[in-house]
N, C-alpha and C. Protein backbone atom coordinates (compact mmCIF):
# COMPACT_ATOMS: atom_id res chain seq x y z
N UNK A 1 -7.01 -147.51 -252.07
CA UNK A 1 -7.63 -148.27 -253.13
C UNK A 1 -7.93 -149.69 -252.63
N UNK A 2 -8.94 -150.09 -253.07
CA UNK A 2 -9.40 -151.50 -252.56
C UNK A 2 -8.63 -152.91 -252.78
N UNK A 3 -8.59 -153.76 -253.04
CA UNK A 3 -7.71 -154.95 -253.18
C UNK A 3 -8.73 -155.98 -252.73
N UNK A 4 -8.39 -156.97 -253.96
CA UNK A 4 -9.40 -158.75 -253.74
C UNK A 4 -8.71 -159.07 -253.13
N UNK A 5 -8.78 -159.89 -252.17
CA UNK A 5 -8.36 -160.39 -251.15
C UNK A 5 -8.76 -161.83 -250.84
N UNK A 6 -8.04 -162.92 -250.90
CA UNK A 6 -8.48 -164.46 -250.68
C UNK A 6 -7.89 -164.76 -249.36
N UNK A 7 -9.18 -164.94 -248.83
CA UNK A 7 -8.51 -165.10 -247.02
C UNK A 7 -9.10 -166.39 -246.70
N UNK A 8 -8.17 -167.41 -246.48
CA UNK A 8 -8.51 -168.74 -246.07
C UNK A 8 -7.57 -169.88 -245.23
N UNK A 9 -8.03 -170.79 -244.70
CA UNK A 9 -7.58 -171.71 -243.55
C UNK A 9 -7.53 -172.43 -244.95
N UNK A 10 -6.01 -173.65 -244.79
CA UNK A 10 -6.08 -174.38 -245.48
C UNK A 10 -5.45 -175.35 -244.59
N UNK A 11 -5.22 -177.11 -245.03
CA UNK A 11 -4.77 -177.66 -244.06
C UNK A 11 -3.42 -177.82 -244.74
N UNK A 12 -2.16 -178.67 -243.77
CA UNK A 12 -0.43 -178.50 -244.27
C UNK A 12 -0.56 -178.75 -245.36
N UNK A 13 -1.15 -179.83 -246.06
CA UNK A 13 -0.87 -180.28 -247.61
C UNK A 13 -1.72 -179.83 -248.93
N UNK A 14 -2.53 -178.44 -248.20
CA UNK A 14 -3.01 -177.61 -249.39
C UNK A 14 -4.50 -177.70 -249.52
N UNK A 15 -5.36 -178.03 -248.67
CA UNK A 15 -6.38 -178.13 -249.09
C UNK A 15 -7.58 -177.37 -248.11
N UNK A 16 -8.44 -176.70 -248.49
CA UNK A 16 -9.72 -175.77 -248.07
C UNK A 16 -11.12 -176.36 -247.74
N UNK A 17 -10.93 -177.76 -247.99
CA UNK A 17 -11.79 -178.63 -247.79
C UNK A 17 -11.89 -179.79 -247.96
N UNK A 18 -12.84 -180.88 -247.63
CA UNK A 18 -12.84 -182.06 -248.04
C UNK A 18 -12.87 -182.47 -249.48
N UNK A 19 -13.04 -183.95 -250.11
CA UNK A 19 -13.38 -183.89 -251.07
C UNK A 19 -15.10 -183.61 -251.42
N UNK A 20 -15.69 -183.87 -249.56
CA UNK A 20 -16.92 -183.75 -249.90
C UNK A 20 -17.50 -181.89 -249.35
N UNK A 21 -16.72 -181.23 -249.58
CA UNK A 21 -16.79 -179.80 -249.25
C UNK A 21 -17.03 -179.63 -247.38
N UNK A 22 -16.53 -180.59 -246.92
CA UNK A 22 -16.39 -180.28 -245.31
C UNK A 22 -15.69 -179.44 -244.34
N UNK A 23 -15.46 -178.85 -243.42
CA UNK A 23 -14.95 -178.33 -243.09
C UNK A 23 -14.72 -179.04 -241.12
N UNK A 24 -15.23 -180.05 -241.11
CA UNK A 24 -15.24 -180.35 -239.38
C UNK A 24 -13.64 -180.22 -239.27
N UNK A 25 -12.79 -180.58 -240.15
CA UNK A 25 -11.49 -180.58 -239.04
C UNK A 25 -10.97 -179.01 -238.40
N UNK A 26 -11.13 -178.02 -239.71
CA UNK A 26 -11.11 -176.98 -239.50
C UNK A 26 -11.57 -176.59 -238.06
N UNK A 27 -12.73 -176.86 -237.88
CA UNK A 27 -13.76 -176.18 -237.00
C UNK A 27 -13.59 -176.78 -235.05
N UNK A 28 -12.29 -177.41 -235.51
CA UNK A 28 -12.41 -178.10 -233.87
C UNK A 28 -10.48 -177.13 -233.57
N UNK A 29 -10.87 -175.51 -234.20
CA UNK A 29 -9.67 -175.19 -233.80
C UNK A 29 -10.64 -173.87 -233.09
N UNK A 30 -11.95 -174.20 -233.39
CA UNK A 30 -12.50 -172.51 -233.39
C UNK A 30 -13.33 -172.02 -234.76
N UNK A 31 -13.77 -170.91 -234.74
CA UNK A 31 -13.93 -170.37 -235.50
C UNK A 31 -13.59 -168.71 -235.34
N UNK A 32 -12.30 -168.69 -236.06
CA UNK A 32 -11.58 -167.61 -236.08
C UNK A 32 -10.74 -167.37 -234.76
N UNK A 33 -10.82 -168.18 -233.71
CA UNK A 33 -9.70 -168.13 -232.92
C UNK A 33 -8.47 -167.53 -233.11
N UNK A 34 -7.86 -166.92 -232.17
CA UNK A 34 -6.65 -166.72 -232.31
C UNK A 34 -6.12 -166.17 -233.88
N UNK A 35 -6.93 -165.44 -234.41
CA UNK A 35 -6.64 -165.06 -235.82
C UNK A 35 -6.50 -163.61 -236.23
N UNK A 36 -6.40 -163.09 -236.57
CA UNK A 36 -6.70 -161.14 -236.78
C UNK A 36 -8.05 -161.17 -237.99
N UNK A 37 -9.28 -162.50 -237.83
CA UNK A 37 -9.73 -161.80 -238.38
C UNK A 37 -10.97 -160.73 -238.63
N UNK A 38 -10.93 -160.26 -237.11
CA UNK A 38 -11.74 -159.24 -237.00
C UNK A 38 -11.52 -158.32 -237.75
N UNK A 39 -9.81 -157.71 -237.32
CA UNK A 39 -9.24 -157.06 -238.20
C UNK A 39 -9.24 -156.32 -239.66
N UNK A 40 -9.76 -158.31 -240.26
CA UNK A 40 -9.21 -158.13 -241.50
C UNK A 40 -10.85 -157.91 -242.06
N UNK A 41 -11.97 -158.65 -241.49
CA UNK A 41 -13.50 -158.37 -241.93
C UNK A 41 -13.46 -156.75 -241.53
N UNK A 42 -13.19 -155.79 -240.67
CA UNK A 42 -13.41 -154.54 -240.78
C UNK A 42 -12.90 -153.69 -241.78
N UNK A 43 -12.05 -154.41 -242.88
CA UNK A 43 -11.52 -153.56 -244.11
C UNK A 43 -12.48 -153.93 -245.40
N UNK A 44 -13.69 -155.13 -245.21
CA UNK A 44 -13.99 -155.99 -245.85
C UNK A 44 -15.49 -155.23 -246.51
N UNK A 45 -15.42 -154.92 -248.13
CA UNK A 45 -16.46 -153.64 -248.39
C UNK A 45 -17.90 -154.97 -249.00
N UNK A 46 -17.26 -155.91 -249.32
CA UNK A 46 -17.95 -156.35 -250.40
C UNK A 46 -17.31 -158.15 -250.21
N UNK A 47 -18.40 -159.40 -250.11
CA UNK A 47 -17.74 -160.61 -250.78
C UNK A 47 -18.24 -161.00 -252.00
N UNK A 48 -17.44 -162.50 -251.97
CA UNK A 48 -17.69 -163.39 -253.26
C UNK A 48 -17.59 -164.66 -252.80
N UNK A 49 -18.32 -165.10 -252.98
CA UNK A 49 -18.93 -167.07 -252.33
C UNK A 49 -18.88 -167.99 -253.50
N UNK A 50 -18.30 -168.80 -253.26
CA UNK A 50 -18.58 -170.11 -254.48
C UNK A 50 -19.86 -170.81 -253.85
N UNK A 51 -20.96 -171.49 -254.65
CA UNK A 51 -22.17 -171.60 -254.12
C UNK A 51 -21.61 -173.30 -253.17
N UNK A 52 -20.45 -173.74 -253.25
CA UNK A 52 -20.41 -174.78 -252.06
C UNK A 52 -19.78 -174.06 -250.50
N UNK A 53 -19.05 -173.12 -250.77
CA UNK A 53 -19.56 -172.15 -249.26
C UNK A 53 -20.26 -171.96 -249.06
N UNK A 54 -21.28 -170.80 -250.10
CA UNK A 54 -22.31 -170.79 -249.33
C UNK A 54 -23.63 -171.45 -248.94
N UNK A 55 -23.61 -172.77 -249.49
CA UNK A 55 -24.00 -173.80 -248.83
C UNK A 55 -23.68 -174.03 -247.69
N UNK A 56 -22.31 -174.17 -247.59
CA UNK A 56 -21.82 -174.77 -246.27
C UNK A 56 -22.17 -173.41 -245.45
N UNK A 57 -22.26 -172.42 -245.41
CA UNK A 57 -22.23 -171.29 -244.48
C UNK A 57 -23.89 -171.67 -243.94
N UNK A 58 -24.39 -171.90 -244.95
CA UNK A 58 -26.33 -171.62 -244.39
C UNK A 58 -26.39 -172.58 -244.00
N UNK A 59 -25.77 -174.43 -243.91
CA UNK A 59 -26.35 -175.70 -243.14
C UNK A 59 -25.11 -175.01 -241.90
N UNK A 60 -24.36 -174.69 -242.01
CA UNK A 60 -23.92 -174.38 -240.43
C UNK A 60 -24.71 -173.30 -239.52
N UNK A 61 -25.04 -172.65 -240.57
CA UNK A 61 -26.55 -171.28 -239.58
C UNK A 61 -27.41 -172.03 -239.10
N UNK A 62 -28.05 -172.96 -239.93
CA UNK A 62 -29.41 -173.34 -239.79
C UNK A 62 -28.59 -174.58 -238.44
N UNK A 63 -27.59 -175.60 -238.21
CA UNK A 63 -27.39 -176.04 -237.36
C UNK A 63 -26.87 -175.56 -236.02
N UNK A 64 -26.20 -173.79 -236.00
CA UNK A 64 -25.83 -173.83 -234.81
C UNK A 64 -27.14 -172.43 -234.39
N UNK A 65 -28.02 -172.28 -234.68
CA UNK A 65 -29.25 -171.45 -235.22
C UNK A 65 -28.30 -169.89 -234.79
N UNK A 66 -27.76 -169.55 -235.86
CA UNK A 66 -27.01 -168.19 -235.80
C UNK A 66 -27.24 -167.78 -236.71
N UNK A 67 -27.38 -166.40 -237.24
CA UNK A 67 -27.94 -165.63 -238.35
C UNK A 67 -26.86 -165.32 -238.77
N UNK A 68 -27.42 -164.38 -240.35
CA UNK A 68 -26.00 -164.40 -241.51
C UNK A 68 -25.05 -163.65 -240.87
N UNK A 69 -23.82 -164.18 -241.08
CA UNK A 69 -22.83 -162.96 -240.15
C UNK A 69 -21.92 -161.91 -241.22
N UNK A 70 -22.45 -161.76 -241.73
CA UNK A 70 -21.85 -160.57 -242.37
C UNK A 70 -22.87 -159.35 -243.28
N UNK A 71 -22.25 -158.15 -242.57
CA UNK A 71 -23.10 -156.80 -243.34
C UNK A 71 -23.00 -156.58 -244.12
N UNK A 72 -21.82 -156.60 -245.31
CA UNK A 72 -21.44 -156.24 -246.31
C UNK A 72 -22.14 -157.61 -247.58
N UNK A 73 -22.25 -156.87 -248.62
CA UNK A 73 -23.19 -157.58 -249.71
C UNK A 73 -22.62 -158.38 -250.06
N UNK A 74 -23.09 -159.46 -250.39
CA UNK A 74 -22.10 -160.84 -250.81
C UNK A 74 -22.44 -161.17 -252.22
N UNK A 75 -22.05 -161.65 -253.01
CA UNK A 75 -22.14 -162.18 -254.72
C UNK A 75 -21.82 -163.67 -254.28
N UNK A 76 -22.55 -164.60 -254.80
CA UNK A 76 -22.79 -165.74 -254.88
C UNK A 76 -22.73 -166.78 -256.41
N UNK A 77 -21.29 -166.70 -256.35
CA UNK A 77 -21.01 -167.44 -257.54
C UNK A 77 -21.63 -168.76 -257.67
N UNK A 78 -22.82 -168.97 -258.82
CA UNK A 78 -23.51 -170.37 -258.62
C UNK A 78 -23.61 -170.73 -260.16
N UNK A 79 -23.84 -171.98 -260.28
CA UNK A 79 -24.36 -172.36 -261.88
C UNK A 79 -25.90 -172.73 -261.64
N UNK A 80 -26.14 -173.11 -260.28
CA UNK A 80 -27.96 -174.04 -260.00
C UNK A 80 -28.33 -172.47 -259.00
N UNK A 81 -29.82 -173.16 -258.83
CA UNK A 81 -30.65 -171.98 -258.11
C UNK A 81 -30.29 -172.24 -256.84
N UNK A 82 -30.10 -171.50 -255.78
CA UNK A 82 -29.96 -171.53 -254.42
C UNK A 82 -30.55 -170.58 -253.77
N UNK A 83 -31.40 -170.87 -252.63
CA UNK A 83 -32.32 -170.30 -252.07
C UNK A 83 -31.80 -168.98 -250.81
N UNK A 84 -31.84 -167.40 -251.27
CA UNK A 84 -31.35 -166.87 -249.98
C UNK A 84 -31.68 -166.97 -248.93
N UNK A 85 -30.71 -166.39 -247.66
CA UNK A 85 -31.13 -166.35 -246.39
C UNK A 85 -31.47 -164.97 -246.26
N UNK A 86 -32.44 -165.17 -245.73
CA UNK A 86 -33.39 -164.42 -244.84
C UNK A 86 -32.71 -163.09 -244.00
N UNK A 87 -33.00 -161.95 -244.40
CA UNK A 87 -32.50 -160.56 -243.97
C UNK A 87 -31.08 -160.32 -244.40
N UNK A 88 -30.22 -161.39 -245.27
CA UNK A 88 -29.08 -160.85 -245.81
C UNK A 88 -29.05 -160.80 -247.47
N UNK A 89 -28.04 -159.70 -247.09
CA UNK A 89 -27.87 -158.78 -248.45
C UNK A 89 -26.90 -159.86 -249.77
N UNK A 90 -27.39 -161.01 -250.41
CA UNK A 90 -26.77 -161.85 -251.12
C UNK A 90 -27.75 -161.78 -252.60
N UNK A 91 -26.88 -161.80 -253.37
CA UNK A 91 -26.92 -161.81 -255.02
C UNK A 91 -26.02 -163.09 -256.02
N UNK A 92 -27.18 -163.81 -256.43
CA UNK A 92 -27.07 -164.98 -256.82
C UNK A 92 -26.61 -164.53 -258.14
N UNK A 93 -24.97 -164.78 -258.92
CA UNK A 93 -24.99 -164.77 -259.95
C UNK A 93 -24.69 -166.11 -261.04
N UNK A 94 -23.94 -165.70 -262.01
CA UNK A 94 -23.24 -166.62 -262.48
C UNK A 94 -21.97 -166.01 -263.70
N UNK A 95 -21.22 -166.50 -264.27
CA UNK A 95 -20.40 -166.17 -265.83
C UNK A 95 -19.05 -165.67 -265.19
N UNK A 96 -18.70 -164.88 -266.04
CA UNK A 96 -17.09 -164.70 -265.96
C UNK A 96 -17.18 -163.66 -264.24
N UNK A 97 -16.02 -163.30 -263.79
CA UNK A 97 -16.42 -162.50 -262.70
C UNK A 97 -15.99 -161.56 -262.99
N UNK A 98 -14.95 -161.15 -264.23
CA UNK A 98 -14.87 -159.26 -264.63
C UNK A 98 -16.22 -158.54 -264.91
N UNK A 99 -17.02 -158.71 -265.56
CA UNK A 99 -18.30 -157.48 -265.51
C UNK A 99 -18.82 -157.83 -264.28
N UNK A 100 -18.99 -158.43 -263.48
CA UNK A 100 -20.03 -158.64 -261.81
C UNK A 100 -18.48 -157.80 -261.06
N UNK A 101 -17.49 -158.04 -261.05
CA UNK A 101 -16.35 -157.23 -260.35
C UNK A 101 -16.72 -155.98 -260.42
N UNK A 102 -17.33 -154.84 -261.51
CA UNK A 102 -17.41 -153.44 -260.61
C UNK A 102 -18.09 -153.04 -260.20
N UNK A 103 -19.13 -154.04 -260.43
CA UNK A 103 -20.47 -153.92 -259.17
C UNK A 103 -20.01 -154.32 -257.54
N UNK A 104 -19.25 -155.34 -257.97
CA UNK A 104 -18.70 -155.57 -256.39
C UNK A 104 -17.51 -154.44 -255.74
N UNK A 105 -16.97 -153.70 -256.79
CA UNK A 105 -16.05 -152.95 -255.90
C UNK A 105 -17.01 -151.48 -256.24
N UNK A 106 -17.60 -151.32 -257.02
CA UNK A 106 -19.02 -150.17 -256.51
C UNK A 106 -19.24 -150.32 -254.98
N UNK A 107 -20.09 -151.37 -254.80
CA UNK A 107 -20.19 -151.63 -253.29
C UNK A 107 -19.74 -151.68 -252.26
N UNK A 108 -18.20 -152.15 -252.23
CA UNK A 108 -17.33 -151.72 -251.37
C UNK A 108 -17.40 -150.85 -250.87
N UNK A 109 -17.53 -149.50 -252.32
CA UNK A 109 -16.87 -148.37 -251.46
C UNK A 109 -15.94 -147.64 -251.22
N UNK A 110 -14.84 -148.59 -251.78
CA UNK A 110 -13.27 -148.70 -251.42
C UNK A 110 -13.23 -149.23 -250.32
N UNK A 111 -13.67 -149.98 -250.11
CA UNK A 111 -12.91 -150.90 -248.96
C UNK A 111 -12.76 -152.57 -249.86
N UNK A 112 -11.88 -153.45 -249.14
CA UNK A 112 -11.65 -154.72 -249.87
C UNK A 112 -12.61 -155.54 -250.00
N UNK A 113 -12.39 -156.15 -251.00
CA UNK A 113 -13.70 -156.85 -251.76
C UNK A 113 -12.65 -158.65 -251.15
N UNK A 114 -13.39 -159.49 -250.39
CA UNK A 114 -12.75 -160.99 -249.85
C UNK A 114 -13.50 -161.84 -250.58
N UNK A 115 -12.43 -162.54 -251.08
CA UNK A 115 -12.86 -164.04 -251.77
C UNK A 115 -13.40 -165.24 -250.58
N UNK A 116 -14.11 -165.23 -250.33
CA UNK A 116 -14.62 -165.67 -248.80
C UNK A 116 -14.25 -167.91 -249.62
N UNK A 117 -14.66 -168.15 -250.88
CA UNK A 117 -14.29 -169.42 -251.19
C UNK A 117 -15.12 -169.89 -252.47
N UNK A 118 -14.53 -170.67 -252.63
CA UNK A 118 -13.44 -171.64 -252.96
C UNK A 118 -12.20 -171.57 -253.59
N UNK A 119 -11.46 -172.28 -253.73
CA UNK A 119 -10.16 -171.82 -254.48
C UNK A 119 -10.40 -172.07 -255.87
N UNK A 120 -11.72 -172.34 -256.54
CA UNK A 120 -11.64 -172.54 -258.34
C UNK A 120 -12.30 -170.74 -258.30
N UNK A 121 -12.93 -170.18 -257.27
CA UNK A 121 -13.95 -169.07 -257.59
C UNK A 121 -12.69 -167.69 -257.37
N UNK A 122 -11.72 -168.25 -256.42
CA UNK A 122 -10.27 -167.19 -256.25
C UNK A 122 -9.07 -167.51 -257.68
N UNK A 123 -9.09 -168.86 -258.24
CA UNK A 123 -8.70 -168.94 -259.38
C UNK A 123 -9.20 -168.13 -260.22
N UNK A 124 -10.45 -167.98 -260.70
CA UNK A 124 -11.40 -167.09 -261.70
C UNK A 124 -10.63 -165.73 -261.47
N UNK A 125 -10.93 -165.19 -260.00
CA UNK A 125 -9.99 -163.74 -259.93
C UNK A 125 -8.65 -163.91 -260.82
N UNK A 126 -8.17 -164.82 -260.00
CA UNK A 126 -6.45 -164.52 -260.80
C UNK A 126 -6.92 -165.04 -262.02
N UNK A 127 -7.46 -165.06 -262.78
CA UNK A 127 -7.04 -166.05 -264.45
C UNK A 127 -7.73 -163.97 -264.92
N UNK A 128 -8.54 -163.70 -264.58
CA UNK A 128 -8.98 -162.15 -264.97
C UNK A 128 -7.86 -161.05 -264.62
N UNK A 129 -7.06 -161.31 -263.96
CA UNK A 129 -6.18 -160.41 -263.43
C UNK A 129 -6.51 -159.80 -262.27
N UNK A 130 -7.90 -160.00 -261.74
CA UNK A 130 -8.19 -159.20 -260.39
C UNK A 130 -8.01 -159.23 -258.72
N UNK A 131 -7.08 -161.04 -258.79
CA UNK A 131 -6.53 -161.06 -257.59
C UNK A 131 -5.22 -160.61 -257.00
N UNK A 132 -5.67 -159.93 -255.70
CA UNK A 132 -4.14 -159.07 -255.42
C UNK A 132 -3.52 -159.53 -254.25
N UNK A 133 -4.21 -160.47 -253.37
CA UNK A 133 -3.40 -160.97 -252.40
C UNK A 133 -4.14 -162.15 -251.68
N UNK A 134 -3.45 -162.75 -251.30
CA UNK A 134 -3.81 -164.15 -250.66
C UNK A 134 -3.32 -164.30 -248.92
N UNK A 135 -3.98 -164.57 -248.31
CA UNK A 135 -4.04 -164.59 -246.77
C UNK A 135 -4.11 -165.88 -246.53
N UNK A 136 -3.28 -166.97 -246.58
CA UNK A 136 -3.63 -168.89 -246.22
C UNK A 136 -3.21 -169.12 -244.52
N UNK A 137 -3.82 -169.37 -243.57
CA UNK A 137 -3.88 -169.92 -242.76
C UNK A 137 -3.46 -171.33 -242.31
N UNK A 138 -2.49 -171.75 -242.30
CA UNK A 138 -2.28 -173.11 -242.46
C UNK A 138 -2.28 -173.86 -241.04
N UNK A 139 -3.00 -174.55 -241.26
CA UNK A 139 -3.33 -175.64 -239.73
C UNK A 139 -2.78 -176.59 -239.45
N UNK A 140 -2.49 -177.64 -238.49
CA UNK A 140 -1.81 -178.72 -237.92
C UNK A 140 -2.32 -179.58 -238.31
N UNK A 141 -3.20 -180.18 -239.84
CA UNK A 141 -3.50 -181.06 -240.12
C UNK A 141 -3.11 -181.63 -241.54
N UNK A 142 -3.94 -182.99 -242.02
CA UNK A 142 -3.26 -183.27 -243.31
C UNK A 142 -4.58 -183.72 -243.72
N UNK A 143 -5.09 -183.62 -245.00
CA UNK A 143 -6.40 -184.37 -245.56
C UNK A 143 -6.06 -185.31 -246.31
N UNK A 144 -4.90 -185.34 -247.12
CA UNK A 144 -4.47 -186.39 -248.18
C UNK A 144 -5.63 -185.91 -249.66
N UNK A 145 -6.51 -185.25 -249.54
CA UNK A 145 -6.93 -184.54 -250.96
C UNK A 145 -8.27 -184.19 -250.40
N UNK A 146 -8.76 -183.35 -251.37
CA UNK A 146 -9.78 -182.37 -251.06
C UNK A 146 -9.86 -181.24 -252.21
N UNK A 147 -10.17 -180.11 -251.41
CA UNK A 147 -10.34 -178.87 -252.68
C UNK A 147 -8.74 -178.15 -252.31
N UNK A 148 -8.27 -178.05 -253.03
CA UNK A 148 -7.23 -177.44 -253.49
C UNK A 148 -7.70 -175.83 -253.41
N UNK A 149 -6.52 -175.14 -252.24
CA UNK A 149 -6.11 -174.20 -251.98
C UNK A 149 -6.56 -172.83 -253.23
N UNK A 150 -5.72 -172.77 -254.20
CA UNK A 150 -5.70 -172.48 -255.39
C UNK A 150 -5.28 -173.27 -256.69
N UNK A 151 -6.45 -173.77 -257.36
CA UNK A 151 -6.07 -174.90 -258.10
C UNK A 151 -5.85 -174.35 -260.01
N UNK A 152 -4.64 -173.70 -259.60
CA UNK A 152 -3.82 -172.90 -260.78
C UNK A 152 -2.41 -173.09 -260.75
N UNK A 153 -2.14 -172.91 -261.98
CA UNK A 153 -0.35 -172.65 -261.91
C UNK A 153 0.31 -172.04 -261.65
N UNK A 154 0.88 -171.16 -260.54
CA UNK A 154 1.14 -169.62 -260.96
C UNK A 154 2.72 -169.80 -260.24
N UNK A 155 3.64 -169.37 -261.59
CA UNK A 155 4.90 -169.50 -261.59
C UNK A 155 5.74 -168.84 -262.15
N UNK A 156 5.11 -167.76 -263.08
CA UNK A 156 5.92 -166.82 -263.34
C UNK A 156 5.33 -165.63 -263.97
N UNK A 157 4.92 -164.77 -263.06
CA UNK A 157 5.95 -164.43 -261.93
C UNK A 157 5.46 -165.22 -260.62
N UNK A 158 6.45 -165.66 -259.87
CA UNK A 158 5.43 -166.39 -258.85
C UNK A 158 4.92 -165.34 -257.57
N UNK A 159 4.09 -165.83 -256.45
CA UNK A 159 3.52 -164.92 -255.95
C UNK A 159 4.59 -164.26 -254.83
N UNK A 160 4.38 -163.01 -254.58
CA UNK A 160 5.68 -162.45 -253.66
C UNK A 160 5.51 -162.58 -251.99
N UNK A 161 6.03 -163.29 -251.29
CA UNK A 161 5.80 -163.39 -249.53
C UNK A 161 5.69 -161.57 -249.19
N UNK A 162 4.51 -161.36 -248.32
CA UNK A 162 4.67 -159.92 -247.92
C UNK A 162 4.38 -160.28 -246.38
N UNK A 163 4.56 -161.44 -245.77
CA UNK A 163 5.00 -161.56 -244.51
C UNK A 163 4.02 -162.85 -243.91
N UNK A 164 4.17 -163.60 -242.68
CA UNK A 164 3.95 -164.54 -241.86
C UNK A 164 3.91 -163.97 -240.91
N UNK A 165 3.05 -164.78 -240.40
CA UNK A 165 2.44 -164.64 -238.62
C UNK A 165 2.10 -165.72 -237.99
N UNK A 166 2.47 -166.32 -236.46
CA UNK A 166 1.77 -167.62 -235.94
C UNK A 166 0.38 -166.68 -235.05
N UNK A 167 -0.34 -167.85 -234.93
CA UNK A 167 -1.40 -167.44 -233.83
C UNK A 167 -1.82 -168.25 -233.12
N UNK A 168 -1.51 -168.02 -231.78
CA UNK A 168 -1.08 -169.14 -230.67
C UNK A 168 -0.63 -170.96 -231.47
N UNK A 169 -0.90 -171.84 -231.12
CA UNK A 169 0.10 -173.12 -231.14
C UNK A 169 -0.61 -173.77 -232.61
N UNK A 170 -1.80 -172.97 -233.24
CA UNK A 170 -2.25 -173.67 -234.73
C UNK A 170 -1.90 -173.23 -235.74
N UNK A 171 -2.15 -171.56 -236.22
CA UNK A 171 -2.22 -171.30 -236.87
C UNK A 171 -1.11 -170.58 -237.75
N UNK A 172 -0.17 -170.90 -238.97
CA UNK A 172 0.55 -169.97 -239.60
C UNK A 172 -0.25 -169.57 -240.65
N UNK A 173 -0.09 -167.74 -240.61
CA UNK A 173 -0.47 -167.18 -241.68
C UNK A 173 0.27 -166.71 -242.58
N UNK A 174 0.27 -166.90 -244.22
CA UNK A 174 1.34 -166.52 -244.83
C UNK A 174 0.09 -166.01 -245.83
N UNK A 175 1.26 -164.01 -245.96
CA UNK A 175 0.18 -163.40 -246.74
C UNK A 175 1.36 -163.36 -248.04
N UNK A 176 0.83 -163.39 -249.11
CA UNK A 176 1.43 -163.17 -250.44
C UNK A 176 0.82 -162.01 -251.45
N UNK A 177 1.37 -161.43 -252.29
CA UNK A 177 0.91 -160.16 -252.85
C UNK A 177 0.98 -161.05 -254.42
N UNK A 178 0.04 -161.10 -255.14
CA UNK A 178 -0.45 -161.45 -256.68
C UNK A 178 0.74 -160.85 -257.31
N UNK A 179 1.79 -160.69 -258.07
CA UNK A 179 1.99 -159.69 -259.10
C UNK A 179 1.02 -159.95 -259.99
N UNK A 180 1.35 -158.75 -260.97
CA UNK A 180 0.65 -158.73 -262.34
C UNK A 180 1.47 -159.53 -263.20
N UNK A 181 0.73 -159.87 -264.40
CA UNK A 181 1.78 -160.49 -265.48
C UNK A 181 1.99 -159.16 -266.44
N UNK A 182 2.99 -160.06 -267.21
CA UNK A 182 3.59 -159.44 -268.05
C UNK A 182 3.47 -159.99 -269.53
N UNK A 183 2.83 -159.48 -270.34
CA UNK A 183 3.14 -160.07 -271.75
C UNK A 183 4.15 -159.79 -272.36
């Protein structure tokens, strides 16, 4: 069975980005270096983009001139119009993400549907009930504020450790499993 999946680099003190949606510190470790996440994109049926990723994804195409890198269909959480790229499979939506969710796990396939970003668009999952696990990457740096990781409360039940990994001298990965709530 498939599983949402929020897979992201954050820096030590919690944050996925600048305040101005940047990512350079990130990017002077690699991109995807030393990570499993080949791995983890080959389980990957279906994404979901907050429209300041995928901003940031298309001025980094258009600057390092590399085409869209991913096969699987992407949903593009936006409130304004944003212009697609060229030969990839992206669908501009908007509103709650439970009715656009079984179109996205239609597509899958059964394979996992990745919250590719932001942490308010992986919040939306969990506030619907549809996030099931979180993958944070945590790096050797500090921003002092920015976009917040996951910018929710979640404390009871809180989320369960289903294991850590280093990858070479940057990266700890700590994966956590969502529970469900309970009324």
């Amino acid at each position: 069975m498939s599983k949402v999946q929020y897979y992201t680099a954050s820096s030590l003190d919690g944050f996925i980005a600048t305040k101005e949606h940047y990512l350079d510190w990130l990017l002077q470790f690699g991109e995807g270096a030393e990570t499993d996440y080949e791995s983890f994109i080959a389980d990957v049926g279906a994404l979901a983009m907050g429209s300041h990723t995928y901003e940031w994804v298309v001025k980094h195409l258009e600057e390092s001139g590399t085409a869209w890198p991913y096969s699987q269909p992407a949903w593009i959480f936006s409130t304004r119009e944003l212009d697609p790229v060229a030969g990839a499979d992206v669908r501009f939506v908007r509103g709650d993400v439970e009715p656009i969710f079984r179109d996205m796990q239609a597509a899958a396939n059964g394979k996992n549907i990745w919250i590719v970003g932001g942490g308010e668009l992986a919040g939306k999952f969990h506030d619907a009930g549809l996030l099931d696990e979180l993958f944070v990457q945590i790096t050797p740096v500090t921003l002092g504020a920015g976009c917040p990781v996951l910018p929710r409360n979640i404390t009871t039940p809180p989320l369960r450790l289903r294991g850590s990994k280093q990858f070479g001298n940057v990266f700890v990965e700590l994966h956590y499993e969502v529970p469900r709530r309970t009324h």
